[in-house]
PDB file of N, CA and C in Angstrom:
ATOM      1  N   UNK A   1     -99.955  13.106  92.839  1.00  0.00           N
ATOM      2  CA  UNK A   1     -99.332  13.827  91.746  1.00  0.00           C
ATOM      3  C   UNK A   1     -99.072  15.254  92.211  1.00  0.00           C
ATOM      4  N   UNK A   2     -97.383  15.581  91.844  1.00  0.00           N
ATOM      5  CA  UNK A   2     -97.595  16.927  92.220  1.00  0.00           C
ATOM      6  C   UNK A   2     -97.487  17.820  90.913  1.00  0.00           C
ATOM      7  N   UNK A   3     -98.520  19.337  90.683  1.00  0.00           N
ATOM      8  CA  UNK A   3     -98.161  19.498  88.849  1.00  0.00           C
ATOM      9  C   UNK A   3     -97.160  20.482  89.721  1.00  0.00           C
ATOM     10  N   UNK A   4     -95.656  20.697  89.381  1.00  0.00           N
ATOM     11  CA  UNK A   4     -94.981  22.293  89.190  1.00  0.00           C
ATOM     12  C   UNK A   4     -95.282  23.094  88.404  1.00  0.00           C
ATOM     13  N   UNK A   5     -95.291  24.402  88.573  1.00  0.00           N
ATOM     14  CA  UNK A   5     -95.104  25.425  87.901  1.00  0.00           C
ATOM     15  C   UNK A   5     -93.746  26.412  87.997  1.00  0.00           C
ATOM     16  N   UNK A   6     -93.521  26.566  86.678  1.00  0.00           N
ATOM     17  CA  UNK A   6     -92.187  27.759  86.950  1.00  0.00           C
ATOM     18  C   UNK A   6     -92.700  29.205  87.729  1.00  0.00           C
ATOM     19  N   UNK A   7     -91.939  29.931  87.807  1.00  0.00           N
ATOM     20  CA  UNK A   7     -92.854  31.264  88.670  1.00  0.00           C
ATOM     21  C   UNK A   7     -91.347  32.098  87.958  1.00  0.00           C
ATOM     22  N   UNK A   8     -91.634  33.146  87.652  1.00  0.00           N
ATOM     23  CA  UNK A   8     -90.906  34.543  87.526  1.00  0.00           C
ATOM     24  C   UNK A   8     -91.630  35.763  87.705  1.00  0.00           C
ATOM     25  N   UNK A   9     -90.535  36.752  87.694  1.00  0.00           N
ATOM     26  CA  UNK A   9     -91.395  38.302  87.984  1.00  0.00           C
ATOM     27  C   UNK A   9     -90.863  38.692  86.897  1.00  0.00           C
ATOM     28  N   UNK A  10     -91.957  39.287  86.303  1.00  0.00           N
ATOM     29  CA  UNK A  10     -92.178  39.355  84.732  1.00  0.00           C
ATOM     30  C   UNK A  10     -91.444  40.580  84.394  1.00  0.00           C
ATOM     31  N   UNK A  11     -91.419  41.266  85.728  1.00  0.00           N
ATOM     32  CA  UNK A  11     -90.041  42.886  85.467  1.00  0.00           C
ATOM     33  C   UNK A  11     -88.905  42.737  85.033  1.00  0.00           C
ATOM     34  N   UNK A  12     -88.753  41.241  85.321  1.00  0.00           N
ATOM     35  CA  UNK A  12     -87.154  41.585  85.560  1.00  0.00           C
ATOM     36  C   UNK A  12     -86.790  40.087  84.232  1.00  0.00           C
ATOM     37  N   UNK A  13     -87.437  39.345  83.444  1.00  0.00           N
ATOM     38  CA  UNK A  13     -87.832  39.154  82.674  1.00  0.00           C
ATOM     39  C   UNK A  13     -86.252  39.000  81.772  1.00  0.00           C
ATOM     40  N   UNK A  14     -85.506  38.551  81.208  1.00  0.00           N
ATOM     41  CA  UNK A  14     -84.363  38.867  80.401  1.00  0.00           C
ATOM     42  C   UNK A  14     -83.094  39.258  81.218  1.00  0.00           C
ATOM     43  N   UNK A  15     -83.230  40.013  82.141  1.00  0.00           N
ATOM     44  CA  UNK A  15     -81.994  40.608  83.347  1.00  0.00           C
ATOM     45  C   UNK A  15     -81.717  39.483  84.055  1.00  0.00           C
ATOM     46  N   UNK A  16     -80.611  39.242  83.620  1.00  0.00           N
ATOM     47  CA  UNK A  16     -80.463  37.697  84.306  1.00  0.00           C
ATOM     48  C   UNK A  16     -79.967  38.370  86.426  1.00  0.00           C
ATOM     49  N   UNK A  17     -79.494  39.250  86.085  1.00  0.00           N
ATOM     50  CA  UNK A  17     -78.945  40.163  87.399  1.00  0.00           C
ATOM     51  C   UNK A  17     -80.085  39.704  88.325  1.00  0.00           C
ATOM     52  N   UNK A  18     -80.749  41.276  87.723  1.00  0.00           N
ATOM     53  CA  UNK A  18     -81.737  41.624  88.387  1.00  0.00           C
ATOM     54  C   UNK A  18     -82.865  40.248  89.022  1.00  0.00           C
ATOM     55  N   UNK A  19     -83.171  39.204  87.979  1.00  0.00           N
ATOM     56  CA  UNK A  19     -83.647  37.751  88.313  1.00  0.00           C
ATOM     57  C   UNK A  19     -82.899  36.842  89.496  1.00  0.00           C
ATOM     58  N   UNK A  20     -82.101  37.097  89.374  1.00  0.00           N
ATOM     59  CA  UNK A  20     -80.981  36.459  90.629  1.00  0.00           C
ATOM     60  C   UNK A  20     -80.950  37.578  91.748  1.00  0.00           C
ATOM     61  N   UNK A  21     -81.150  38.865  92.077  1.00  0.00           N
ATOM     62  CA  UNK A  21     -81.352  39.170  92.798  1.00  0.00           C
ATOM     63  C   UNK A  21     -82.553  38.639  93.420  1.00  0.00           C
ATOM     64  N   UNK A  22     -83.597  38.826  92.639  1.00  0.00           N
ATOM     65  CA  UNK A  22     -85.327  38.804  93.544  1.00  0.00           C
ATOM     66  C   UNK A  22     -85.015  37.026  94.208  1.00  0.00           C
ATOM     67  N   UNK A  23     -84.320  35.934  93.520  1.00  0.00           N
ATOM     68  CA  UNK A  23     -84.705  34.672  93.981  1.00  0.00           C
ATOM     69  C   UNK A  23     -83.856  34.401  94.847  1.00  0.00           C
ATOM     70  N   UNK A  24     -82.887  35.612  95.246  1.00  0.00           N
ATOM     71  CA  UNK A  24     -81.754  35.358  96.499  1.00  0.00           C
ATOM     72  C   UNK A  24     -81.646  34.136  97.619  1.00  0.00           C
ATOM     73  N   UNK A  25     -83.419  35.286  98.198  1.00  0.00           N
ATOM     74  CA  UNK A  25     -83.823  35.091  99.197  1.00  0.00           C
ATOM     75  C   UNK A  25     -85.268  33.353  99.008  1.00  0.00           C
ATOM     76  N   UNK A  26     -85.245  33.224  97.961  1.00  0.00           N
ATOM     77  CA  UNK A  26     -86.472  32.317  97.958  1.00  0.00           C
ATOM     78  C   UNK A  26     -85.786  30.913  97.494  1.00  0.00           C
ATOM     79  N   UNK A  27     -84.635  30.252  98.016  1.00  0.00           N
ATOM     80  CA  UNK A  27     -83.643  29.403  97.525  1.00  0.00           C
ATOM     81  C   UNK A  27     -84.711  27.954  98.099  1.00  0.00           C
ATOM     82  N   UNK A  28     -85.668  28.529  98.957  1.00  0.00           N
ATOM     83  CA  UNK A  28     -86.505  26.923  99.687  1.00  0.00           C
ATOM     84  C   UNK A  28     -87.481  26.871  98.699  1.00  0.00           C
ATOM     85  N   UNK A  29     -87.732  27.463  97.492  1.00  0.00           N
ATOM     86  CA  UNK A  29     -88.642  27.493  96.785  1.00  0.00           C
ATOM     87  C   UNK A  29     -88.663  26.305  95.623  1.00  0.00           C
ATOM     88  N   UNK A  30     -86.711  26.159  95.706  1.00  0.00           N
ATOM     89  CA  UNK A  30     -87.082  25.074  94.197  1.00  0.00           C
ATOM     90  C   UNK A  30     -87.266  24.073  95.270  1.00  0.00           C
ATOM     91  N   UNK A  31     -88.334  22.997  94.094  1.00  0.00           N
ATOM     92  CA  UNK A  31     -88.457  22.053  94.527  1.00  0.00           C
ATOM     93  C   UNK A  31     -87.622  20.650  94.396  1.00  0.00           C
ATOM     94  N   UNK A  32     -87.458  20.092  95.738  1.00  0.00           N
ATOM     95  CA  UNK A  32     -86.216  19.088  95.753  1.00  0.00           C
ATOM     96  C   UNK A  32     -86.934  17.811  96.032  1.00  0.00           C
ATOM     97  N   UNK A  33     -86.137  16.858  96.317  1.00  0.00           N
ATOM     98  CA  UNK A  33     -86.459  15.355  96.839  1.00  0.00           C
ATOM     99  C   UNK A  33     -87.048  15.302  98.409  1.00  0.00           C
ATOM    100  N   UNK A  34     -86.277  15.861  99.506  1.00  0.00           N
ATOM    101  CA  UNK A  34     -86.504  16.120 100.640  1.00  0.00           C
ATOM    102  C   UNK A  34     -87.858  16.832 100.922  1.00  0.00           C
ATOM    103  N   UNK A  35     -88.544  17.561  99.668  1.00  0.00           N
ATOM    104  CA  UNK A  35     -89.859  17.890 100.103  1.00  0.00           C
ATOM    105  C   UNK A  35     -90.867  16.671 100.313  1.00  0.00           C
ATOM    106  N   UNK A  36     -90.766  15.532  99.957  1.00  0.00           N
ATOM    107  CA  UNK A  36     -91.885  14.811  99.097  1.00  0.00           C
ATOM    108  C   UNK A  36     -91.578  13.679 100.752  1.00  0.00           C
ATOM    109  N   UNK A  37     -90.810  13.828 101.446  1.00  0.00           N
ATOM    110  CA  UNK A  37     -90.182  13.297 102.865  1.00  0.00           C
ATOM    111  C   UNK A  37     -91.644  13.162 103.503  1.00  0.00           C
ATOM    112  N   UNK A  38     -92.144  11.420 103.938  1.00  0.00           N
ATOM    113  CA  UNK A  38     -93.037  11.245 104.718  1.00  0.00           C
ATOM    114  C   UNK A  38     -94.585  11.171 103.255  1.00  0.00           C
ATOM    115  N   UNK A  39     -94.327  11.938 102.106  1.00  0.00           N
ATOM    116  CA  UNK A  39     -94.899  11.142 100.594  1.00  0.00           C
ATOM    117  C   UNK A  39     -95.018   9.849 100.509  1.00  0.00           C
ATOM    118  N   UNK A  40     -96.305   9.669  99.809  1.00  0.00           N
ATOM    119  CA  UNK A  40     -96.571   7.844  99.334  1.00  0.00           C
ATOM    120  C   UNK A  40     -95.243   7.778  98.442  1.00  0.00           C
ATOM    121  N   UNK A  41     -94.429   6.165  98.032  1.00  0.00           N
ATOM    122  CA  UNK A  41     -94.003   6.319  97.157  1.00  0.00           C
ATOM    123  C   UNK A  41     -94.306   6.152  95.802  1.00  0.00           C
ATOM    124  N   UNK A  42     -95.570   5.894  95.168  1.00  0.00           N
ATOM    125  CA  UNK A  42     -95.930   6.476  94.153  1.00  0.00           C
ATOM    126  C   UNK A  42     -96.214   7.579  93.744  1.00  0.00           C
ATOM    127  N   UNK A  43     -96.096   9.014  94.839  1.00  0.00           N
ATOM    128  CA  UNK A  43     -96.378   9.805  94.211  1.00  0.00           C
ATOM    129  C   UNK A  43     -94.983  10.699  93.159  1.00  0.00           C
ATOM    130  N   UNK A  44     -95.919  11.225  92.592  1.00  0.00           N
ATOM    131  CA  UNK A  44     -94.889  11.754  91.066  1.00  0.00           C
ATOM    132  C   UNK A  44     -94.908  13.222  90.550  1.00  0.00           C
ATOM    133  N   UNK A  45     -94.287  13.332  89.934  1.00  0.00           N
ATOM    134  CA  UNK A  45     -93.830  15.136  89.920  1.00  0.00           C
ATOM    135  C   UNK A  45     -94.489  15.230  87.848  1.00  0.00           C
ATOM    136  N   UNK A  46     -94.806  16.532  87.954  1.00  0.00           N
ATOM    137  CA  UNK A  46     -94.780  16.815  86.834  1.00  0.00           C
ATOM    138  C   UNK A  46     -94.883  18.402  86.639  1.00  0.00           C
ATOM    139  N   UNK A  47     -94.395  18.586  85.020  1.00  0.00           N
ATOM    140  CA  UNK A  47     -94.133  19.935  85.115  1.00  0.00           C
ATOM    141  C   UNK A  47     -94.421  20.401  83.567  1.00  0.00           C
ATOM    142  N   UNK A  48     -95.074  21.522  83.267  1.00  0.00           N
ATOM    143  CA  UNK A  48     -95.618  21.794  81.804  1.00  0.00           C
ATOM    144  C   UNK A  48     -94.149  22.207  81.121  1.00  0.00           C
ATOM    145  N   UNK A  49     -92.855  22.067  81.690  1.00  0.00           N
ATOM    146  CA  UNK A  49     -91.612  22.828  81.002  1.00  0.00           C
ATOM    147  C   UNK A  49     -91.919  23.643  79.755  1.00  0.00           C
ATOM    148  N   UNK A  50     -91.345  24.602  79.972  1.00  0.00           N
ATOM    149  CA  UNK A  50     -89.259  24.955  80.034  1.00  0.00           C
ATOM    150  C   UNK A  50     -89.345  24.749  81.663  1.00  0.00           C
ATOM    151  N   UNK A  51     -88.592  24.327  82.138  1.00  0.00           N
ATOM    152  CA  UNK A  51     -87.921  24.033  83.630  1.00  0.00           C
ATOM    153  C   UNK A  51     -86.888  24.914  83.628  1.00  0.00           C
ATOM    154  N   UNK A  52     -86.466  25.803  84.355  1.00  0.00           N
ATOM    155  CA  UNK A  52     -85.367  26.300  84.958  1.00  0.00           C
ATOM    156  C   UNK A  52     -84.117  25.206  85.873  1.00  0.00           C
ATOM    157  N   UNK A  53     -83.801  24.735  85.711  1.00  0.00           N
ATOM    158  CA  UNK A  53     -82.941  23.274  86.340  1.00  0.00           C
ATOM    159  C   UNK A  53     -82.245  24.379  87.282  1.00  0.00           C
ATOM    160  N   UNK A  54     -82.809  23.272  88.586  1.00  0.00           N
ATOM    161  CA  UNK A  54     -82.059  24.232  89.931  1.00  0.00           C
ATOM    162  C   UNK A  54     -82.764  25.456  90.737  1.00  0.00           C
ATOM    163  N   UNK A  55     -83.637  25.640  90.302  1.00  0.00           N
ATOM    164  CA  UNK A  55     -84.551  26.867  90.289  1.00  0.00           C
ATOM    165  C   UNK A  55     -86.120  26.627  90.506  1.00  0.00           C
ATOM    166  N   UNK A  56     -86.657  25.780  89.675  1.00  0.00           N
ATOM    167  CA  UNK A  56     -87.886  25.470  90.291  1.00  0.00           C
ATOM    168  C   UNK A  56     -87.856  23.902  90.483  1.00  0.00           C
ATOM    169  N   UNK A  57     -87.257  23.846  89.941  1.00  0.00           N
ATOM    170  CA  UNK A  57     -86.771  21.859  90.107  1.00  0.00           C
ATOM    171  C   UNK A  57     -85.656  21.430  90.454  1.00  0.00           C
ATOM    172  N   UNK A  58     -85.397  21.081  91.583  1.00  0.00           N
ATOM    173  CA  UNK A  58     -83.178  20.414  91.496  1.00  0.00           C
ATOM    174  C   UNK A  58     -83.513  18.915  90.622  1.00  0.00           C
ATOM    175  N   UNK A  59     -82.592  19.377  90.014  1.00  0.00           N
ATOM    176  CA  UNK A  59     -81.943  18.025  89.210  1.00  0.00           C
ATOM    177  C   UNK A  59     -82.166  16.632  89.626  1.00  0.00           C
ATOM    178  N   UNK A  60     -82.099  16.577  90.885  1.00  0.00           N
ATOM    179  CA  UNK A  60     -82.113  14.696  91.366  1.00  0.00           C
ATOM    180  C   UNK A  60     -83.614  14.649  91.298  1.00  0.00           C
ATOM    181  N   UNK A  61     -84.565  15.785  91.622  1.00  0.00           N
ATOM    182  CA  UNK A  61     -85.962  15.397  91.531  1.00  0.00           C
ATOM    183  C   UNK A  61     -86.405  15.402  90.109  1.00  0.00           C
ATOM    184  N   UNK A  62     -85.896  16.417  89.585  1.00  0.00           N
ATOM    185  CA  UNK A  62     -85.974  16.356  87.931  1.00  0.00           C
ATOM    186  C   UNK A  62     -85.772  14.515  86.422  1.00  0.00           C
ATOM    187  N   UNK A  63     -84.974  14.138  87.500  1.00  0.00           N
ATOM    188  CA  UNK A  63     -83.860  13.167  86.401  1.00  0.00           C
ATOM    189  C   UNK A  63     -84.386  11.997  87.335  1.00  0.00           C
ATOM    190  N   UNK A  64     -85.105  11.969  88.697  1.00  0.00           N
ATOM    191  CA  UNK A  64     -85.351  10.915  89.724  1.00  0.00           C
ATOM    192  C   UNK A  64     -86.383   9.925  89.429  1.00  0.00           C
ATOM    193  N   UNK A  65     -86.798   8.991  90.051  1.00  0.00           N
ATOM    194  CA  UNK A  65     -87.893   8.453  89.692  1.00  0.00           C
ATOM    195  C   UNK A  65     -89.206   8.618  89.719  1.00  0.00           C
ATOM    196  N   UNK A  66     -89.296  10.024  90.850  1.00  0.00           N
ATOM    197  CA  UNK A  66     -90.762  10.562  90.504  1.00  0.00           C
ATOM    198  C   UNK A  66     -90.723  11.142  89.710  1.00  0.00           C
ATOM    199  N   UNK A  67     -90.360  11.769  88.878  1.00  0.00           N
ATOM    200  CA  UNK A  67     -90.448  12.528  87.788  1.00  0.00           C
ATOM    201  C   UNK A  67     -91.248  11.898  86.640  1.00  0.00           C
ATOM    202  N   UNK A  68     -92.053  12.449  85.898  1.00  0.00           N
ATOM    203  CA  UNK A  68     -92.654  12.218  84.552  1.00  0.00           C
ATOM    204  C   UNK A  68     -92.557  12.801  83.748  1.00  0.00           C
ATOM    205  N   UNK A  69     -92.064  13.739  83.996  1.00  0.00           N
ATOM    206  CA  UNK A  69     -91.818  15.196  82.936  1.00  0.00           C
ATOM    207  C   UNK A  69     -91.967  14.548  81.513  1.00  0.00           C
ATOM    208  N   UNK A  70     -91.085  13.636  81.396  1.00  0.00           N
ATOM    209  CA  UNK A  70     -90.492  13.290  79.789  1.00  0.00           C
ATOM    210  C   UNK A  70     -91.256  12.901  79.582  1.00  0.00           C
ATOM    211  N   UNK A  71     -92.239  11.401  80.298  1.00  0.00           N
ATOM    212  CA  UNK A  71     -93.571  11.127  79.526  1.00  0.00           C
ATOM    213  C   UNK A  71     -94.636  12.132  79.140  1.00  0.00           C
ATOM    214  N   UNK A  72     -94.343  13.174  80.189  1.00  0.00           N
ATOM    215  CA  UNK A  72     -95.779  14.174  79.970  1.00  0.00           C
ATOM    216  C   UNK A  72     -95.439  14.818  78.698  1.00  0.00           C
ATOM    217  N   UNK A  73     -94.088  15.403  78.529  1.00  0.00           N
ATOM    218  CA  UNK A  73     -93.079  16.230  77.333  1.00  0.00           C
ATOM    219  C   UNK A  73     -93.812  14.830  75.810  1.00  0.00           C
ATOM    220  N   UNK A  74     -93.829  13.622  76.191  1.00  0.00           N
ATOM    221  CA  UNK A  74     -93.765  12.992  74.657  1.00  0.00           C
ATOM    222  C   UNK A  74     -95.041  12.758  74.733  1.00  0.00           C
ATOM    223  N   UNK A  75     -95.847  12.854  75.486  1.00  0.00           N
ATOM    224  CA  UNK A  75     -97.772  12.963  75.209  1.00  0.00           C
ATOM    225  C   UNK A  75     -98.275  14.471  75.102  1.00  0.00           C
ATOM    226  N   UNK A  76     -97.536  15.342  75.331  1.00  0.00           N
ATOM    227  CA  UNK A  76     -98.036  16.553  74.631  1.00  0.00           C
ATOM    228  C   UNK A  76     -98.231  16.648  72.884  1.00  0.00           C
ATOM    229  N   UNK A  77     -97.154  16.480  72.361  1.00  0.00           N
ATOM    230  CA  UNK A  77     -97.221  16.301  70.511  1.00  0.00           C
ATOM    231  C   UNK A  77     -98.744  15.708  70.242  1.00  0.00           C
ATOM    232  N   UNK A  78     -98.611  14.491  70.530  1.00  0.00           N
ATOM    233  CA  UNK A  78     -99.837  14.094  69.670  1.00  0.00           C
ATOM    234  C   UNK A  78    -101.237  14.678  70.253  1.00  0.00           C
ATOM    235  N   UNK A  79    -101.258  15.308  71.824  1.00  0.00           N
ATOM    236  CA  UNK A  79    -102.462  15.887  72.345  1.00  0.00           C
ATOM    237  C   UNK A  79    -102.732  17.654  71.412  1.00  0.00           C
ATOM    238  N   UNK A  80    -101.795  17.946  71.146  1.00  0.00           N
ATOM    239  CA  UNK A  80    -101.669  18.793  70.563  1.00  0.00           C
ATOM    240  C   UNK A  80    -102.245  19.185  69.529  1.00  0.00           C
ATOM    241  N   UNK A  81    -101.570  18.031  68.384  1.00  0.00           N
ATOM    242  CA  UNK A  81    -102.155  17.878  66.993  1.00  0.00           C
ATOM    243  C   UNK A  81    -103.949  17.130  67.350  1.00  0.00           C
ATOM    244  N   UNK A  82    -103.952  16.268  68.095  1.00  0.00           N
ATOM    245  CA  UNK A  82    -105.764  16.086  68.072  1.00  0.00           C
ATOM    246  C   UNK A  82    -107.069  17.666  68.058  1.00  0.00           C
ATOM    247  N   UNK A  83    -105.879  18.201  69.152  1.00  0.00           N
ATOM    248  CA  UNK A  83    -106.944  19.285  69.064  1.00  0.00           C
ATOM    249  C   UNK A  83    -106.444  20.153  68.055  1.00  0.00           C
ATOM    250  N   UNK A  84    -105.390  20.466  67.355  1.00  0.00           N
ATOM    251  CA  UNK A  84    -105.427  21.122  65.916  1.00  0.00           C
ATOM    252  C   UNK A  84    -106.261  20.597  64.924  1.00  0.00           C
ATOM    253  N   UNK A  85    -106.293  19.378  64.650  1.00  0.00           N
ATOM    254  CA  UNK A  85    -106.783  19.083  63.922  1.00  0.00           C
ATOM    255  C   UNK A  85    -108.648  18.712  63.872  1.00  0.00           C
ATOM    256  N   UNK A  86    -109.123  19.209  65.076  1.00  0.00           N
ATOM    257  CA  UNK A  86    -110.208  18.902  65.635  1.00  0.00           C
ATOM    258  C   UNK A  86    -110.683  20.467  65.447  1.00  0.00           C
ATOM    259  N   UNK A  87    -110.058  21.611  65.836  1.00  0.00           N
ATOM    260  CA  UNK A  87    -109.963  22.843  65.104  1.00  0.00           C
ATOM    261  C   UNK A  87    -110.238  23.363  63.648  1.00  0.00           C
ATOM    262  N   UNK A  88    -109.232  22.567  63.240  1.00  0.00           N
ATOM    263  CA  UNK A  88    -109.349  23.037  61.538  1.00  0.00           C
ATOM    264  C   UNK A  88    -110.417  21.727  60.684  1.00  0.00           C
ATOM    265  N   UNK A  89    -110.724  21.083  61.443  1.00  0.00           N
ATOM    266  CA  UNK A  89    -111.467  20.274  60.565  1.00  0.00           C
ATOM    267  C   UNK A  89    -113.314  20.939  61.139  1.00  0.00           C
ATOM    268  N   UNK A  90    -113.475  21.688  62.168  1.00  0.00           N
ATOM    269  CA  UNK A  90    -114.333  21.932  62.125  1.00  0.00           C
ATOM    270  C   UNK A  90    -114.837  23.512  61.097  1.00  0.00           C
ATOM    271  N   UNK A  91    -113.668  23.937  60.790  1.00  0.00           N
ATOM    272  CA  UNK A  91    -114.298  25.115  60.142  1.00  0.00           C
ATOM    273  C   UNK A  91    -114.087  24.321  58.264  1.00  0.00           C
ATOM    274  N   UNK A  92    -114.224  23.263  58.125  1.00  0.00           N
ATOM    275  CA  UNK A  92    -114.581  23.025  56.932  1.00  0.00           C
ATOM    276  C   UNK A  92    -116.012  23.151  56.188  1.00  0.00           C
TER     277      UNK A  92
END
Protein backbone atom coordinates (compact mmCIF):
# COMPACT_ATOMS: atom_id res chain seq x y z
CA UNK A 1 0.00 0.00 0.00
CA UNK A 2 1.20 3.26 -0.88
CA UNK A 3 -0.75 6.26 1.46
CA UNK A 4 -0.09 9.83 -0.76
CA UNK A 5 -0.05 12.91 0.64
CA UNK A 6 -0.68 16.33 -1.04
CA UNK A 7 2.33 18.71 -0.05
CA UNK A 8 2.10 22.66 -0.53
CA UNK A 9 4.03 25.68 0.78
CA UNK A 10 1.66 27.22 2.86
CA UNK A 11 3.17 30.94 1.65
CA UNK A 12 2.14 30.83 -1.34
CA UNK A 13 -1.22 29.23 -0.43
CA UNK A 14 -4.14 30.89 -2.88
CA UNK A 15 -1.36 32.50 -5.52
CA UNK A 16 -1.92 30.22 -8.02
CA UNK A 17 1.46 32.11 -9.75
CA UNK A 18 3.51 32.09 -7.16
CA UNK A 19 2.41 27.97 -6.47
CA UNK A 20 3.43 27.17 -10.00
CA UNK A 21 6.48 28.84 -9.65
CA UNK A 22 7.89 26.83 -6.41
CA UNK A 23 6.60 23.28 -8.25
CA UNK A 24 8.47 24.28 -11.56
CA UNK A 25 11.26 22.53 -10.67
CA UNK A 26 9.69 19.43 -8.62
CA UNK A 27 7.58 18.02 -11.83
CA UNK A 28 9.23 14.16 -10.64
CA UNK A 29 7.30 14.68 -7.59
CA UNK A 30 3.72 13.83 -8.80
CA UNK A 31 3.19 10.55 -8.49
CA UNK A 32 2.69 8.42 -11.73
CA UNK A 33 2.33 4.72 -12.90
CA UNK A 34 6.05 4.32 -13.92
CA UNK A 35 6.97 4.80 -10.23
CA UNK A 36 5.35 1.59 -8.90
CA UNK A 37 7.81 -0.16 -12.11
CA UNK A 38 9.34 -3.55 -10.71
CA UNK A 39 5.99 -3.19 -7.69
CA UNK A 40 3.99 -6.38 -6.66
CA UNK A 41 0.89 -6.18 -8.66
CA UNK A 42 -1.33 -5.92 -5.88
CA UNK A 43 0.06 -3.15 -4.59
CA UNK A 44 -2.37 0.00 -4.35
CA UNK A 45 -2.36 3.71 -4.00
CA UNK A 46 -4.31 5.70 -1.65
CA UNK A 47 -4.83 9.18 -0.81
CA UNK A 48 -6.79 11.20 2.14
CA UNK A 49 -8.01 13.82 -0.92
CA UNK A 50 -8.60 16.85 -2.14
CA UNK A 51 -6.00 15.53 -4.80
CA UNK A 52 -4.52 18.12 -6.93
CA UNK A 53 -4.94 15.95 -10.40
CA UNK A 54 -1.54 16.13 -12.13
CA UNK A 55 0.32 17.44 -9.29
CA UNK A 56 0.53 14.97 -6.66
CA UNK A 57 -1.23 12.23 -8.59
CA UNK A 58 -1.31 11.90 -12.69
CA UNK A 59 -4.54 10.88 -13.70
CA UNK A 60 -3.80 7.27 -15.17
CA UNK A 61 -2.55 6.41 -11.56
CA UNK A 62 -5.43 8.26 -10.09
CA UNK A 63 -8.47 6.64 -12.36
CA UNK A 64 -5.99 3.17 -12.73
CA UNK A 65 -6.38 0.05 -11.10
CA UNK A 66 -4.23 0.63 -8.21
CA UNK A 67 -6.01 3.24 -7.05
CA UNK A 68 -8.55 3.05 -4.06
CA UNK A 69 -9.08 6.45 -3.47
CA UNK A 70 -12.92 6.12 -4.13
CA UNK A 71 -13.29 3.14 -1.86
CA UNK A 72 -11.26 4.90 0.82
CA UNK A 73 -13.46 8.45 -0.17
CA UNK A 74 -16.93 6.07 0.45
CA UNK A 75 -15.56 4.40 3.87
CA UNK A 76 -14.68 7.65 5.29
CA UNK A 77 -18.67 8.87 5.86
CA UNK A 78 -19.68 6.18 7.90
CA UNK A 79 -16.02 6.05 9.86
CA UNK A 80 -16.71 9.41 10.53
CA UNK A 81 -20.16 9.41 11.91
CA UNK A 82 -19.07 6.19 14.32
CA UNK A 83 -16.72 8.31 15.93
CA UNK A 84 -19.20 11.37 16.11
CA UNK A 85 -21.46 9.62 17.44
CA UNK A 86 -19.23 7.71 19.91
CA UNK A 87 -18.29 11.44 20.95
CA UNK A 88 -21.56 12.83 21.63
CA UNK A 89 -23.01 9.87 23.12
CA UNK A 90 -20.35 9.84 25.63
CA UNK A 91 -20.96 13.22 27.13
CA UNK A 92 -24.57 12.16 27.89
Amino acid sequence: MVYAKEWAATADYGNEAADAAARRQLTDWCLDEPWFSGARTDCRLMHCLPVRRNVALADGLLDGPRSVVLRQAYNRLPAQMAVLYRLLKSTE
